[in-house]
C-alpha atoms as a PDB file:
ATOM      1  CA  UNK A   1      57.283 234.008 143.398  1.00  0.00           C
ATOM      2  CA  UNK A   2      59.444 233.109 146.695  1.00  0.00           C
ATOM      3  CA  UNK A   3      58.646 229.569 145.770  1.00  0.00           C
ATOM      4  CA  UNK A   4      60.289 229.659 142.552  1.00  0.00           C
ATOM      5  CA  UNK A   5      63.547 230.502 143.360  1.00  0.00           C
ATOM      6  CA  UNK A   6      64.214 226.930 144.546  1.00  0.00           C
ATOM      7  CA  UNK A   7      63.446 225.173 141.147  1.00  0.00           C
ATOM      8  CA  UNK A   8      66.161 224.406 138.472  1.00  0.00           C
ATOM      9  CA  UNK A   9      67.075 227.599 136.175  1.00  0.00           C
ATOM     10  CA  UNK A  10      64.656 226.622 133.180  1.00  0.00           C
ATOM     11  CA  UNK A  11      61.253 226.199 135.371  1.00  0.00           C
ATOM     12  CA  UNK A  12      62.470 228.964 137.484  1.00  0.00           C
ATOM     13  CA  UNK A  13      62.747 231.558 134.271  1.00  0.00           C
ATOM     14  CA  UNK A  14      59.896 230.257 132.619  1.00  0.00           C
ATOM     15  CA  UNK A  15      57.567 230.617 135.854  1.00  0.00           C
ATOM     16  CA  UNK A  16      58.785 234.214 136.332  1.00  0.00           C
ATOM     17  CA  UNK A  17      58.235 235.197 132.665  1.00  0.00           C
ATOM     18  CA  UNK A  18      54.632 233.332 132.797  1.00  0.00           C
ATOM     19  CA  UNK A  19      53.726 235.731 136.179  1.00  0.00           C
ATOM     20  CA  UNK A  20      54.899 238.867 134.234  1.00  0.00           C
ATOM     21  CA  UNK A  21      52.880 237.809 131.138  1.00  0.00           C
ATOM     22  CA  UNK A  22      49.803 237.642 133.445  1.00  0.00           C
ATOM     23  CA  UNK A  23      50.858 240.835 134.922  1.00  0.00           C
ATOM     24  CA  UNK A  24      51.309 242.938 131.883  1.00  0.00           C
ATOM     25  CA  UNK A  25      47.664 241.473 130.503  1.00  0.00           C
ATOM     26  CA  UNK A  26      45.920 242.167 133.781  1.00  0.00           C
ATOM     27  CA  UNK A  27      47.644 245.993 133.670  1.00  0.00           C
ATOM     28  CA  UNK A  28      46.845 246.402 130.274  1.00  0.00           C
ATOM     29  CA  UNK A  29      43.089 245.271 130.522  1.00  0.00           C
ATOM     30  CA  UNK A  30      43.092 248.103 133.633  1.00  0.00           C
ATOM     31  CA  UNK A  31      44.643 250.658 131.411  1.00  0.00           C
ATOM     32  CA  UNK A  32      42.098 250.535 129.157  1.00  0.00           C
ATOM     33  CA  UNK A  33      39.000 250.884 131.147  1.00  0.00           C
ATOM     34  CA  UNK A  34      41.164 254.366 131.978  1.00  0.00           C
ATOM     35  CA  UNK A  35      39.850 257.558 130.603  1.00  0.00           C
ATOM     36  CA  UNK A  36      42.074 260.115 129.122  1.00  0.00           C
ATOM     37  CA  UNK A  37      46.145 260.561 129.092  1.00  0.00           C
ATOM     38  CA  UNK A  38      46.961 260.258 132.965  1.00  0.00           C
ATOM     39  CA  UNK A  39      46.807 258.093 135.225  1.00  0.00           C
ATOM     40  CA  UNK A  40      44.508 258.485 138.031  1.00  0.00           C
ATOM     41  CA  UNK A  41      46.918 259.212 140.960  1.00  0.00           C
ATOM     42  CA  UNK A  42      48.651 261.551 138.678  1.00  0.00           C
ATOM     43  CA  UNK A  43      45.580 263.864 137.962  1.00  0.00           C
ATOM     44  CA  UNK A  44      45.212 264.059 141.428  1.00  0.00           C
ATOM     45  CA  UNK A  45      47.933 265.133 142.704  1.00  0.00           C
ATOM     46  CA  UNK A  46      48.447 267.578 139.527  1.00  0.00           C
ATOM     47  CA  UNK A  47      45.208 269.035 141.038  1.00  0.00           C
ATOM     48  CA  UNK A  48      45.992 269.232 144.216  1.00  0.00           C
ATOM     49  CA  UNK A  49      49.447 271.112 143.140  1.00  0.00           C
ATOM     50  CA  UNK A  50      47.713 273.158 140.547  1.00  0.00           C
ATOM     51  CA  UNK A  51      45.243 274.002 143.970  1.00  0.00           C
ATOM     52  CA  UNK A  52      48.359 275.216 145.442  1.00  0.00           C
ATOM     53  CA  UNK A  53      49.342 277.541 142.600  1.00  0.00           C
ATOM     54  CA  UNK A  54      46.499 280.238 143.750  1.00  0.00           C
ATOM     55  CA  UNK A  55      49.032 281.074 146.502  1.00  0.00           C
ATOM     56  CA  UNK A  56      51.803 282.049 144.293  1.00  0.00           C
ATOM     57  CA  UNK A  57      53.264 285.154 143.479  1.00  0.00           C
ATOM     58  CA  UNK A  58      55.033 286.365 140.449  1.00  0.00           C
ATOM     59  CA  UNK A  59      57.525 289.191 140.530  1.00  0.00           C
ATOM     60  CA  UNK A  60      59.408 290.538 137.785  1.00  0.00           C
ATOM     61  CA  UNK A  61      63.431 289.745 137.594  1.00  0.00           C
ATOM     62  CA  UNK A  62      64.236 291.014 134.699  1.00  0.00           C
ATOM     63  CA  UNK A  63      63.795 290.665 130.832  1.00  0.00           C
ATOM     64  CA  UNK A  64      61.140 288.422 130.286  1.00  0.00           C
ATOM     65  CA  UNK A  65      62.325 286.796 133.399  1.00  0.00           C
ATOM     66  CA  UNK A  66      60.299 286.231 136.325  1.00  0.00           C
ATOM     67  CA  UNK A  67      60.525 284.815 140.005  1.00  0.00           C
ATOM     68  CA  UNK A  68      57.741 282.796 141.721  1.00  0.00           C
ATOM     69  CA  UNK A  69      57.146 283.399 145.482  1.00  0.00           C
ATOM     70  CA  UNK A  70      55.709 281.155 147.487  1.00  0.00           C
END
């Protein structure tokens, strides 16, 4: 990409959008071979929170309110 930058303003936009064309098709082809709604670094760190969540304690505040302690 560096080596772009030094080529007249046509080749230089038409390398960059041929590199994010190849980008987006590689990502998409990787996205599909994915299994359910979120991503895979996602669901694990939404498991490692939801891990964390045993340790939590609910007290009541007030109507229908509540407070979560740590």
């Amino acid at each position: 990409m560096v080596h772009t930058r030094s080529k007249p303003i046509v080749t230089m936009m038409e390398e960059i959008r041929l590199y994010l064309m190849k980008r987006w098709a590689t990502n998409r082809t990787k996205s599909q071979s994915l299994s359910g709604n979120i991503c895979p670094k996602i669901k694990s760190r939404l498991k490692k929170e939801s891990q964390l969540t045993k340790y939590w304690i609910p007290c009541w505040s007030a109507n229908k309110i509540f407070e979560v302690r740590h």
